[in-house]
N, C-alpha and C. Protein backbone atom coordinates (compact mmCIF):
# COMPACT_ATOMS: atom_id res chain seq x y z
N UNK A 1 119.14 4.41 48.87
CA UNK A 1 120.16 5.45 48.99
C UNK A 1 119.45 6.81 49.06
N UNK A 2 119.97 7.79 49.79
CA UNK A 2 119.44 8.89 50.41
C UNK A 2 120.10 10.15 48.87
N UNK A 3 118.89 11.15 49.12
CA UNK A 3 119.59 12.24 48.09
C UNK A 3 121.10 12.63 48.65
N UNK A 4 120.88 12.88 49.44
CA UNK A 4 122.43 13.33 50.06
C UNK A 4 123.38 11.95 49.78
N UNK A 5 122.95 10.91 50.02
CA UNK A 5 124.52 9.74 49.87
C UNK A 5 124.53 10.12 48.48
N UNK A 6 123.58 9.89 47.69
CA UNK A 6 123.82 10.10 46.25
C UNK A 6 124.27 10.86 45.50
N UNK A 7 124.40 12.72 46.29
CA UNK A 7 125.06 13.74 45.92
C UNK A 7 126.35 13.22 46.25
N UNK A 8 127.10 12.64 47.04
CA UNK A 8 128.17 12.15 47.65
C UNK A 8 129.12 11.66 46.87
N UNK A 9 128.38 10.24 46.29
CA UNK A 9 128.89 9.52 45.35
C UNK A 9 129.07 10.48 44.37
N UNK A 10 128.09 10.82 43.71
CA UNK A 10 128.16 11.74 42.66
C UNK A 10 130.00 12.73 42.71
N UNK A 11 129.69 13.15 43.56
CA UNK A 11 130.79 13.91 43.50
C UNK A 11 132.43 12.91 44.00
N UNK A 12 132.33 12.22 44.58
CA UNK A 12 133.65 10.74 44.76
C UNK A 12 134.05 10.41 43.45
N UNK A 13 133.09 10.69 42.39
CA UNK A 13 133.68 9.93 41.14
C UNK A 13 133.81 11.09 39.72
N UNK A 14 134.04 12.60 40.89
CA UNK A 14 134.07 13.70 39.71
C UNK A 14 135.64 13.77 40.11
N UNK A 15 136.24 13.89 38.88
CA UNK A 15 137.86 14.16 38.01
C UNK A 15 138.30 15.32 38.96
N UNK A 16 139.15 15.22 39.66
CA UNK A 16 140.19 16.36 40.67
C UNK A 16 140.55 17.37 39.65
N UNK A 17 140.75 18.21 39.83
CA UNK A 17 140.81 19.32 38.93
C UNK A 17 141.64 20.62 39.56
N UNK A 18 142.32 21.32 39.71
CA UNK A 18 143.12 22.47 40.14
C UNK A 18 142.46 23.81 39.61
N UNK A 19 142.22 24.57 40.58
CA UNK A 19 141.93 26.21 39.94
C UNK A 19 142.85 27.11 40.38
N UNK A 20 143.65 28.18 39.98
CA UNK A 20 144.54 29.10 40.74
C UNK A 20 143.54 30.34 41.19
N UNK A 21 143.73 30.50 42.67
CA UNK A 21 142.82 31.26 43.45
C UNK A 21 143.43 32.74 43.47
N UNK A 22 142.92 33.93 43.42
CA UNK A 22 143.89 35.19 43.86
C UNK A 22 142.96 36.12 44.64
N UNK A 23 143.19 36.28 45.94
CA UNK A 23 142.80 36.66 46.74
C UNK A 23 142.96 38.39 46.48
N UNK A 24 141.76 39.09 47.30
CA UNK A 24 142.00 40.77 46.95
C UNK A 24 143.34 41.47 47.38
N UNK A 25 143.97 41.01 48.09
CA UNK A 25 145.29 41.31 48.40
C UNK A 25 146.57 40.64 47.42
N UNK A 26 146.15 39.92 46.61
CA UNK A 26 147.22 39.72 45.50
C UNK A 26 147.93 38.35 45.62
N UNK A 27 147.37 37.52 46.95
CA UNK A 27 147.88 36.97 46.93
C UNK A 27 147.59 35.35 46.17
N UNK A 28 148.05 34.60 45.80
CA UNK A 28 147.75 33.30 44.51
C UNK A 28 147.78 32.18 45.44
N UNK A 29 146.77 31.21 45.40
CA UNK A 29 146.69 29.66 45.74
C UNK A 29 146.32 28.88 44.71
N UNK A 30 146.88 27.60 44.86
CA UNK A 30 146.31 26.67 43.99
C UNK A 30 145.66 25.88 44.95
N UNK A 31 143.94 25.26 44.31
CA UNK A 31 142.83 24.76 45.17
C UNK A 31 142.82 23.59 44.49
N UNK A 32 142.62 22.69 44.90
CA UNK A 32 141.96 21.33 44.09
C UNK A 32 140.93 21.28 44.97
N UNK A 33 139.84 21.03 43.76
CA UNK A 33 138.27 21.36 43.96
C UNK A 33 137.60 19.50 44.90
N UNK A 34 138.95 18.68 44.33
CA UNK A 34 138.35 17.20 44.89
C UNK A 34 138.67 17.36 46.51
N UNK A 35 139.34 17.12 47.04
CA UNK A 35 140.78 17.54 48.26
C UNK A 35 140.20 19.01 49.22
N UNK A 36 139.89 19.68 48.44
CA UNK A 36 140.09 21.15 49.28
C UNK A 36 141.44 21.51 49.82
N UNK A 37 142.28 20.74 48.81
CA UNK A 37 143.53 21.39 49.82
C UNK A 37 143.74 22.62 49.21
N UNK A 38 144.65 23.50 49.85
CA UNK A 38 145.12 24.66 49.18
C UNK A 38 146.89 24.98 49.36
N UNK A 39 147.06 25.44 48.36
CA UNK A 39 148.94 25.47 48.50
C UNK A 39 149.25 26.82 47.63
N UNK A 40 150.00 27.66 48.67
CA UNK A 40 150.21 28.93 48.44
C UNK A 40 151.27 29.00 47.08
N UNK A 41 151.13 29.65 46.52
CA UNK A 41 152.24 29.75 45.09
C UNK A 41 152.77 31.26 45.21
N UNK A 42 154.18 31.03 45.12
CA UNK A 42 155.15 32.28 44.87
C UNK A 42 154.59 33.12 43.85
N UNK A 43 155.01 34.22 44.70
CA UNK A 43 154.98 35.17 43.91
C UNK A 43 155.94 35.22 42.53
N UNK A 44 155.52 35.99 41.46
CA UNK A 44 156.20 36.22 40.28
C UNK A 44 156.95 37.42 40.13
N UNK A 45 158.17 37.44 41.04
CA UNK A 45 158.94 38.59 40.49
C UNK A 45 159.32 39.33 39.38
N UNK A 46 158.74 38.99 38.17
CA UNK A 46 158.76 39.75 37.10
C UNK A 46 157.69 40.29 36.95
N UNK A 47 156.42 40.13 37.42
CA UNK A 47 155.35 40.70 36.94
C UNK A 47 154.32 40.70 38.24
N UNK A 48 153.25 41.97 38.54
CA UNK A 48 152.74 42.26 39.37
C UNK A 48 151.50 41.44 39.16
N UNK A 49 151.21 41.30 40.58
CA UNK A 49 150.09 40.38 41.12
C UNK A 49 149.02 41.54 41.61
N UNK A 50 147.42 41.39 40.76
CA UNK A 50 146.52 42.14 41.65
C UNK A 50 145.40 41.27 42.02
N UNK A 51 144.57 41.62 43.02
CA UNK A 51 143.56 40.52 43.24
C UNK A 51 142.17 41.86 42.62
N UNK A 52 142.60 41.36 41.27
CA UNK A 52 141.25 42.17 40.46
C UNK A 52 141.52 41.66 39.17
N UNK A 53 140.49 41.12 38.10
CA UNK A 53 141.40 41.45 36.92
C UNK A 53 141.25 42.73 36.22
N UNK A 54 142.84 42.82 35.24
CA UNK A 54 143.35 43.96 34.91
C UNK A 54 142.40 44.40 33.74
N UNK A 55 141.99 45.56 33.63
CA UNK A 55 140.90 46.24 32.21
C UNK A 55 142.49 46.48 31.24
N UNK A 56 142.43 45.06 29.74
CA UNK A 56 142.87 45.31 28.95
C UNK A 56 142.27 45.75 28.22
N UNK A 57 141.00 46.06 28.21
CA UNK A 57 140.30 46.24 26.78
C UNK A 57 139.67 47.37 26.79
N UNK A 58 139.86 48.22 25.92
CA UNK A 58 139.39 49.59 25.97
C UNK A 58 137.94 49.30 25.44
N UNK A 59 137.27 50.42 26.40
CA UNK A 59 135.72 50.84 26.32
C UNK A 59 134.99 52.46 25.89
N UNK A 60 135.52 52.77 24.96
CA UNK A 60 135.89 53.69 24.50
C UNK A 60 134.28 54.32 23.57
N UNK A 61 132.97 53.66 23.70
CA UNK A 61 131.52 54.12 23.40
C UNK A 61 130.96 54.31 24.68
N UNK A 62 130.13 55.52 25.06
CA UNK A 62 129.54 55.90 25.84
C UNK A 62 128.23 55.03 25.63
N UNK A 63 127.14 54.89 26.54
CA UNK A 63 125.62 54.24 26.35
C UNK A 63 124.68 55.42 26.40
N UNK A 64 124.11 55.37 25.46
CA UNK A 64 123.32 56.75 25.69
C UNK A 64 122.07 56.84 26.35
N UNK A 65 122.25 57.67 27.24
CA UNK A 65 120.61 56.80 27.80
C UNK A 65 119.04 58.14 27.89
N UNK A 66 119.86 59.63 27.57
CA UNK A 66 118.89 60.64 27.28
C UNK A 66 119.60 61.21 25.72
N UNK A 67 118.76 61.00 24.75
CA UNK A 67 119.55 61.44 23.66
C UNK A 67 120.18 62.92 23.52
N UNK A 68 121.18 63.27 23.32
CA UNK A 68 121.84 64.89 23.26
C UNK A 68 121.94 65.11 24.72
N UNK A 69 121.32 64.76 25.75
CA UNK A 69 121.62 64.80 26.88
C UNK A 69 122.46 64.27 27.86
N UNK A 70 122.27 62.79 27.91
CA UNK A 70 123.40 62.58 29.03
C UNK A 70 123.34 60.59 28.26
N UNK A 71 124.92 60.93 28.87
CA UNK A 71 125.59 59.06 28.00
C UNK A 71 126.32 58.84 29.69
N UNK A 72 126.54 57.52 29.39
CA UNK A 72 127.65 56.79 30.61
C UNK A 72 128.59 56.10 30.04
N UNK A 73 129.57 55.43 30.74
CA UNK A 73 130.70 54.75 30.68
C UNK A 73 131.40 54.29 31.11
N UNK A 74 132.34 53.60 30.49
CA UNK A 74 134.01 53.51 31.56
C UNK A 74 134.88 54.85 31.23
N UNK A 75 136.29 55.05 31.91
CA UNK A 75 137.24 56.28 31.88
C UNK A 75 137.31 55.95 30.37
N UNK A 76 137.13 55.00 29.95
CA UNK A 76 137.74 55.12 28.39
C UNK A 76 136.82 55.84 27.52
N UNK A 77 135.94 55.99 28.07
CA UNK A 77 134.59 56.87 27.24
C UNK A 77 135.22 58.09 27.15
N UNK A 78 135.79 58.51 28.00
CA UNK A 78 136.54 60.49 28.15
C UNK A 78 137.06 60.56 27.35
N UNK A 79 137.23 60.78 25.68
CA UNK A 79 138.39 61.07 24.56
C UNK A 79 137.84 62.27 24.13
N UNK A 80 139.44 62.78 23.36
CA UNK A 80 138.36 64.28 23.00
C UNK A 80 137.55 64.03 21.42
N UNK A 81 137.45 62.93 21.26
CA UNK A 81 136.46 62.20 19.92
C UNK A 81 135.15 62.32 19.80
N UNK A 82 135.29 61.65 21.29
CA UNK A 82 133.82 61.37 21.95
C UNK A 82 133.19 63.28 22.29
N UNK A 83 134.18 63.76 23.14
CA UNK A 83 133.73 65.07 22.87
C UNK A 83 133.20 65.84 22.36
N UNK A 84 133.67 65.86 21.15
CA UNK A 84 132.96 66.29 19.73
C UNK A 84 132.08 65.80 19.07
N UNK A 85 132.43 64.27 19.01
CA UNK A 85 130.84 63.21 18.56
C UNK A 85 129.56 63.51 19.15
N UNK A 86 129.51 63.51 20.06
CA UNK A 86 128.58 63.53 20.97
C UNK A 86 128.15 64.91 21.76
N UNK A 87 129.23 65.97 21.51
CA UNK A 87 128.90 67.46 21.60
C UNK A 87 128.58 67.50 23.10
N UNK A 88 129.76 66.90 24.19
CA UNK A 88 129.31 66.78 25.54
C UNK A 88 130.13 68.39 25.87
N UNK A 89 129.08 68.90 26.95
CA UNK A 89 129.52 69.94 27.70
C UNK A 89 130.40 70.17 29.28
N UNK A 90 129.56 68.70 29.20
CA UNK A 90 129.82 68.30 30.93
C UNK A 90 129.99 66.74 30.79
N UNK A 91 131.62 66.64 32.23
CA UNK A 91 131.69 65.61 32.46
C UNK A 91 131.67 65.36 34.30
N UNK A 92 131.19 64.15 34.13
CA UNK A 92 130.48 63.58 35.50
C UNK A 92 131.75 63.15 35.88
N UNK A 93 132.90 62.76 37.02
CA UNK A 93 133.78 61.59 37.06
C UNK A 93 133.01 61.13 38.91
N UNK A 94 132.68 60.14 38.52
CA UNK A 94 132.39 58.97 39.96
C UNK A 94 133.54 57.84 40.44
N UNK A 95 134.42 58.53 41.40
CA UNK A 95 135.43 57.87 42.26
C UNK A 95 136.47 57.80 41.66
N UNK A 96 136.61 58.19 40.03
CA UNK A 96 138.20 58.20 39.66
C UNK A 96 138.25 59.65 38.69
N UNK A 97 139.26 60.54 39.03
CA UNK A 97 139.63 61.76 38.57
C UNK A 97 139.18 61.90 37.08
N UNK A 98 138.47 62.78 36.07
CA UNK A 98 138.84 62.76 34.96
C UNK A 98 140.29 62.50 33.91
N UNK A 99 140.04 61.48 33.14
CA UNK A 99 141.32 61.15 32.71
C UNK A 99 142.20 62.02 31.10
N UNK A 100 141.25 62.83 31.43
CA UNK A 100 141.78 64.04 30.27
C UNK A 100 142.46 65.12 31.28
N UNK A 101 143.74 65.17 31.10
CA UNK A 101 144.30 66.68 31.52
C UNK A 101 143.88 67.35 31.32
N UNK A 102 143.56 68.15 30.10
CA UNK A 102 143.50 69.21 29.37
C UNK A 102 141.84 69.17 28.66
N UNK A 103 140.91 69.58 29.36
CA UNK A 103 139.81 69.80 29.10
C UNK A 103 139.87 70.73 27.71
N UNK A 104 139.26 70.26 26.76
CA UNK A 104 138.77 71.76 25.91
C UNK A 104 138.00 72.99 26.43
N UNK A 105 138.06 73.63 26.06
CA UNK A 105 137.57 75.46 26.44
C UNK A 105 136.11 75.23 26.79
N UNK A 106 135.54 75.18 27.98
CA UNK A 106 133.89 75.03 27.69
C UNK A 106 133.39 73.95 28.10
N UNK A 107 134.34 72.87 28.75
CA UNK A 107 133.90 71.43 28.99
C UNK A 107 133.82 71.99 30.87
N UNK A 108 133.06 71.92 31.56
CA UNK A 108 132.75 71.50 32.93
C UNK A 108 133.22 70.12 33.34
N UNK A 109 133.82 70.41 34.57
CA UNK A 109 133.89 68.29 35.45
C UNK A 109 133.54 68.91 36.51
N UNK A 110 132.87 68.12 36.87
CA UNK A 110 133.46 67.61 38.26
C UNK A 110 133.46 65.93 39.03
N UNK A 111 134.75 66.03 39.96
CA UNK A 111 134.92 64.77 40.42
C UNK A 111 134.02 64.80 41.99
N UNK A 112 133.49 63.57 42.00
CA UNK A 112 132.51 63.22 43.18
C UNK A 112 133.46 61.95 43.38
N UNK A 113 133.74 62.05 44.94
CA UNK A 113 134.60 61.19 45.34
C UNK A 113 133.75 59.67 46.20
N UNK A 114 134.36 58.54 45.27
CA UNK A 114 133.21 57.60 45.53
C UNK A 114 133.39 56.20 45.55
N UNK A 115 133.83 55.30 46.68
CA UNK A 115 134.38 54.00 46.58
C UNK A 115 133.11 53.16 46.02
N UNK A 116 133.87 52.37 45.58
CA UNK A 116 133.07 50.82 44.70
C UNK A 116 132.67 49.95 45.92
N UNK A 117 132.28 50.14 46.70
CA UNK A 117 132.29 49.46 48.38
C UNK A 117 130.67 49.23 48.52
N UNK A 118 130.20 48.05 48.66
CA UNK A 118 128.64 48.30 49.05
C UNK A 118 128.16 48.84 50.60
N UNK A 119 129.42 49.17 51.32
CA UNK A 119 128.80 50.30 51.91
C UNK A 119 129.40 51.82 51.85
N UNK A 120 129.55 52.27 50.96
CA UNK A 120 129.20 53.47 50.68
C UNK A 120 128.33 54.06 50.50
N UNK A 121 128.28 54.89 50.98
CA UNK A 121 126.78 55.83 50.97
C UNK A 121 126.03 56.56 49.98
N UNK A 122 125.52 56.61 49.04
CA UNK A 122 125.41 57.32 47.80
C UNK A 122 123.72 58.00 47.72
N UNK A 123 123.31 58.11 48.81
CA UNK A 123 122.21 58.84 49.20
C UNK A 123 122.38 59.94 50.19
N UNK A 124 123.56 60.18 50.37
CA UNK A 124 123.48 61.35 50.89
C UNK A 124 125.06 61.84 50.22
N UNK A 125 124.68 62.63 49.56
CA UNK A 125 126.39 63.62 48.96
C UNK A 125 126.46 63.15 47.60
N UNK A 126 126.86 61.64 47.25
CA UNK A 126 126.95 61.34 45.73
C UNK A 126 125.97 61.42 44.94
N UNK A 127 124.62 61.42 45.28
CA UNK A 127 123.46 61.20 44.12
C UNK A 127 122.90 63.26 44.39
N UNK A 128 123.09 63.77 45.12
CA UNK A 128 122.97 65.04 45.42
C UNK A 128 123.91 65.80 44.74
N UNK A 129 124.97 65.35 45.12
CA UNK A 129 125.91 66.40 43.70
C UNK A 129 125.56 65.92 41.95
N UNK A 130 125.56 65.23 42.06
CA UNK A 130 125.89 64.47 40.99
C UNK A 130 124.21 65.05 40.01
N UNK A 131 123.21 65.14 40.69
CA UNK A 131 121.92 65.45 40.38
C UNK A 131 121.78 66.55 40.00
N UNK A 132 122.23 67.70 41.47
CA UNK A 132 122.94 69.07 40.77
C UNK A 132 123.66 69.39 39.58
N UNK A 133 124.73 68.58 39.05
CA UNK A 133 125.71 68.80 38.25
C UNK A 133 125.00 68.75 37.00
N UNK A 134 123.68 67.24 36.54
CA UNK A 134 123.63 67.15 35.58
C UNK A 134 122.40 68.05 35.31
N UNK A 135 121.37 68.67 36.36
CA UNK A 135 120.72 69.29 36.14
C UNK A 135 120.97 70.55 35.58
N UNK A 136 121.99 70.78 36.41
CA UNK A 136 122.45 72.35 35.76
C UNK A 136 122.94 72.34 34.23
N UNK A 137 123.28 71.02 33.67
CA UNK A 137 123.95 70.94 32.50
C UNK A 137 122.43 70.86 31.57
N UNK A 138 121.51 70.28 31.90
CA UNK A 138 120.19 70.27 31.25
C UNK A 138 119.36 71.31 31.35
N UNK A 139 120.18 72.77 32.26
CA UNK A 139 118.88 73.96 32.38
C UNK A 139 120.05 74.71 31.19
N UNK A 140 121.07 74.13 30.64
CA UNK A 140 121.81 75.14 29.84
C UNK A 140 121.66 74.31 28.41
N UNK A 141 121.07 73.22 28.71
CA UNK A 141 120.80 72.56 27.05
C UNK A 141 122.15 71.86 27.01
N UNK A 142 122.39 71.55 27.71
CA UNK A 142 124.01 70.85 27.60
C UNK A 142 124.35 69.41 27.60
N UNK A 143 125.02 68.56 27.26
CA UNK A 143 125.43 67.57 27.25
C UNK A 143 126.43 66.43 28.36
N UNK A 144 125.80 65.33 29.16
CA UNK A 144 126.80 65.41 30.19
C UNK A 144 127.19 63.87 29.97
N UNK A 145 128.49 63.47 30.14
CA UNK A 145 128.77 61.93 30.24
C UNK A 145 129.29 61.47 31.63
N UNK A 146 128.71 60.85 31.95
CA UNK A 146 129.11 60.31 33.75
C UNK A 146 129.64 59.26 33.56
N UNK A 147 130.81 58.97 34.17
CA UNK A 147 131.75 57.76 33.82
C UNK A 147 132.80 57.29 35.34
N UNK A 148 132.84 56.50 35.11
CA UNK A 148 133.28 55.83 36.58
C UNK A 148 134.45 54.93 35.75
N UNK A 149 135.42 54.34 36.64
CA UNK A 149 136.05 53.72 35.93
C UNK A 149 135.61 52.40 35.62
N UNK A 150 134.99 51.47 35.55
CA UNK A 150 134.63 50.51 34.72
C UNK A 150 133.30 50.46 33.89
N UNK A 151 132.23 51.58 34.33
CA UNK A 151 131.06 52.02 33.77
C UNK A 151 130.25 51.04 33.94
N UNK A 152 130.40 50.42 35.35
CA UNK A 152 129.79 49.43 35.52
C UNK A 152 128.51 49.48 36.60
N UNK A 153 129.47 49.80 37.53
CA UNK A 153 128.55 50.17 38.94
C UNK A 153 128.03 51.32 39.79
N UNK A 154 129.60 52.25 39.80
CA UNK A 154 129.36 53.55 40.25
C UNK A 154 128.56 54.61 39.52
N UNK A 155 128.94 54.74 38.00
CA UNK A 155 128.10 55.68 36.88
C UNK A 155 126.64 55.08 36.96
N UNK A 156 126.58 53.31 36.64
CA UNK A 156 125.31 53.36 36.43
C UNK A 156 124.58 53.17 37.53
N UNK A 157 124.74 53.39 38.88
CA UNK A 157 124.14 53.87 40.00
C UNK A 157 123.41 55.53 40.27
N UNK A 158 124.42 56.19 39.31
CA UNK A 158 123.92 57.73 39.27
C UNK A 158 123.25 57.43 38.44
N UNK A 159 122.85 57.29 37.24
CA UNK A 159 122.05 57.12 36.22
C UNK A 159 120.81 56.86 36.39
N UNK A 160 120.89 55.20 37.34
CA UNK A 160 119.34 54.88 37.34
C UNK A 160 118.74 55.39 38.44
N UNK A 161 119.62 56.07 39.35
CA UNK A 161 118.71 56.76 40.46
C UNK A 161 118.43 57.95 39.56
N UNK A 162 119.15 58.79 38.61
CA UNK A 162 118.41 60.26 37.77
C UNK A 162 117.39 59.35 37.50
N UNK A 163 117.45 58.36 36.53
CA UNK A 163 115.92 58.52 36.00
C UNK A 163 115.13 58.43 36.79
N UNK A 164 115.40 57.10 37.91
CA UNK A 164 114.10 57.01 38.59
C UNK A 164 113.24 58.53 39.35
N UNK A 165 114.53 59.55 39.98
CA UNK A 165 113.95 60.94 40.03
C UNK A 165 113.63 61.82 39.62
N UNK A 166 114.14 61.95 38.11
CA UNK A 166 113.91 62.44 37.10
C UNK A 166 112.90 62.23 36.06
N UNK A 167 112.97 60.91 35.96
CA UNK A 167 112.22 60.69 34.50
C UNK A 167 111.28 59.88 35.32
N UNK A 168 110.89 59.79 36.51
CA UNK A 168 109.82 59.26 37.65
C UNK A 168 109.41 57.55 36.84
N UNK A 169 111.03 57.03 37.06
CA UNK A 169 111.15 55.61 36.56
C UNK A 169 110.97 54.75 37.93
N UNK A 170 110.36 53.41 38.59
CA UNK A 170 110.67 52.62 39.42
C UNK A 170 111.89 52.64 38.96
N UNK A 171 112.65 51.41 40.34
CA UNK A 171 113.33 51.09 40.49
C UNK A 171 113.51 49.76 39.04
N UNK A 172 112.82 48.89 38.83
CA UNK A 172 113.22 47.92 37.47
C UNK A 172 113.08 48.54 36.46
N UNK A 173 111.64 49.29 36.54
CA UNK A 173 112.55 49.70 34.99
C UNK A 173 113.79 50.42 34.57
N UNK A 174 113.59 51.28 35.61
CA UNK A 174 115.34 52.35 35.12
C UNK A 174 116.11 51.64 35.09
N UNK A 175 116.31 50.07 35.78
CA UNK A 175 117.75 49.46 35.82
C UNK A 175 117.59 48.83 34.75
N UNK A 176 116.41 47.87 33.91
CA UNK A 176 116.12 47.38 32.99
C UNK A 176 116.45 48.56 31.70
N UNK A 177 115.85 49.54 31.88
CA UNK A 177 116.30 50.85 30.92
C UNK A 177 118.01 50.67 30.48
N UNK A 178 118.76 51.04 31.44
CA UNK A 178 120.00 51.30 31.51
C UNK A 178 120.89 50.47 31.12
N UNK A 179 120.16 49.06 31.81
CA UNK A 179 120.75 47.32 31.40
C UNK A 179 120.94 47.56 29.65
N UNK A 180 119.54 47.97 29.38
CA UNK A 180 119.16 47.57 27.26
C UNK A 180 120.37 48.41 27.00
N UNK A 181 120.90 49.70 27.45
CA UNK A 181 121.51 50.54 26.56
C UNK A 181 123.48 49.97 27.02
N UNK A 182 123.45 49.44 28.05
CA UNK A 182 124.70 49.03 28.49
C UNK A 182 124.89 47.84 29.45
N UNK A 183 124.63 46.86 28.58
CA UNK A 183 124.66 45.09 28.92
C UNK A 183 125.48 44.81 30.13
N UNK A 184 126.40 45.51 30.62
CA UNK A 184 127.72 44.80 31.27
C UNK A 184 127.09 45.74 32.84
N UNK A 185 126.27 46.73 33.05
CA UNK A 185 125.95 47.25 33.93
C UNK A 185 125.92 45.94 35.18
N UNK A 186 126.28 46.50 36.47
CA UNK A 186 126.39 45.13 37.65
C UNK A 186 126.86 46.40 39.11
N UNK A 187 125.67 47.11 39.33
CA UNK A 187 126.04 47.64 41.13
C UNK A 187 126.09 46.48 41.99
N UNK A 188 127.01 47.04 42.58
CA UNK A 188 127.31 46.48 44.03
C UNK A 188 126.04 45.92 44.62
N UNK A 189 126.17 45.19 45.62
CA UNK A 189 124.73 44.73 46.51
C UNK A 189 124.81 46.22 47.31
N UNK A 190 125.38 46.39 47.70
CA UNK A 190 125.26 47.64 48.66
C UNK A 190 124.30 48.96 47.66
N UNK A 191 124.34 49.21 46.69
CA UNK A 191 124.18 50.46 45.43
C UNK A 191 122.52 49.87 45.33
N UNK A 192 122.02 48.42 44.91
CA UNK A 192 121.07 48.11 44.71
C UNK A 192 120.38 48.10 45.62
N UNK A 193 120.98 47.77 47.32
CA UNK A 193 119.87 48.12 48.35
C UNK A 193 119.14 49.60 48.62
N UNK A 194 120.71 50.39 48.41
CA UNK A 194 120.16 51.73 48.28
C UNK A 194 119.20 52.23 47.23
N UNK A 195 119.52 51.46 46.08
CA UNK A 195 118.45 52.15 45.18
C UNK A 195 117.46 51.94 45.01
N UNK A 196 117.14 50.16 45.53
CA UNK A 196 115.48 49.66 45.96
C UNK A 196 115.04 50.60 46.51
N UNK A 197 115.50 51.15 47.69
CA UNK A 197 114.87 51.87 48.62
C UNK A 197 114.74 53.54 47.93
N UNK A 198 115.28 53.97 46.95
CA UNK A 198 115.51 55.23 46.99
C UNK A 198 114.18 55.63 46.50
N UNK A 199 113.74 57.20 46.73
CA UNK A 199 112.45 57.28 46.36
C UNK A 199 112.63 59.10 45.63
């Protein structure tokens, strides 16, 4: 018997099993993994369908990655707690608006407008403002938190390209850097090609 007949069998005598599929447009299938069939399932008129899952869980600690200087996050990092804890001057927002109305007296933003898309461009305009912004916050001794909404991909894309230009980090270590201080970090393939390459 051949490796391949034997992967075959192997799998002829694995238990049929159902997964519910949800496509980026919202829409729901049920797959059986034995079959490959697929069968579309109604929608739930009581409750909204997204093809993402939903952030129930607040993320509400910044990662610090220059001490007194600059932290990252998700939007849930923006409280005016954290404000004061952490004595930030400046806030970074990458692709979603700051989620504080009402800045305290003295706090700087700015929003850099920036899809989660691996082809977006973030070598020309996003890592340039964004470099500006925090530099200027570090020639005033200031404090900056850059936060994207899941503090996953977009923030820690600005981050490990500062250090690598800043703190004249390669490319692994700054991401290895950034990884130790905030585990859940994950750019896009598109963010990581750019930043292999960035110099």
């Amino acid at each position: 018997m051949s490796f391949l007949e034997a992967l075959q069998a192997k799998r002829n005598k694995m238990k049929s099993c159902e997964t519910i599929v949800t496509t980026a447009t919202g829409e729901r299938f049920k797959e059986n993994t034995t079959t490959q069939e697929k069968k579309k399932l109604e929608q739930e008129t009581n409750s909204n369908s997204y093809g993402f899952v939903i952030d129930t869980k607040p993320d509400f600690k910044p990662a610090c990655i220059l001490p007194n200087h600059l932290y990252f996050g998700s939007q849930d990092s923006v409280t005016l707690e954290n404000i004061l804890e952490y004595k930030l001057t400046h806030i970074l927002s990458i692709g979603i608006e700051c989620p504080l109305n009402d800045l305290p007296e003295g706090i700087s933003n700015l929003f850099i407008n920036c899809l989660d898309l691996p082809e977006t461009e973030l070598t020309s305009g996003v890592w340039d403002q964004a470099f500006e912004f925090i530099q200027n916050a570090m020639a005033k001794d200031g404090c900056v938190l850059v936060h994207c909404n899941a503090g996953v991909s977009r923030s820690a894309s600005v981050v490990i390209a500062y250090l690598m230009k800043y703190q004249h980090m390669d490319f692994d270590m700054a991401y290895r850097y950034v990884k130790s201080r905030r585990e859940c970090i994950q750019p896009n393939a598109g963010f990581l090609k750019q930043l292999r390459s960035f110099k």
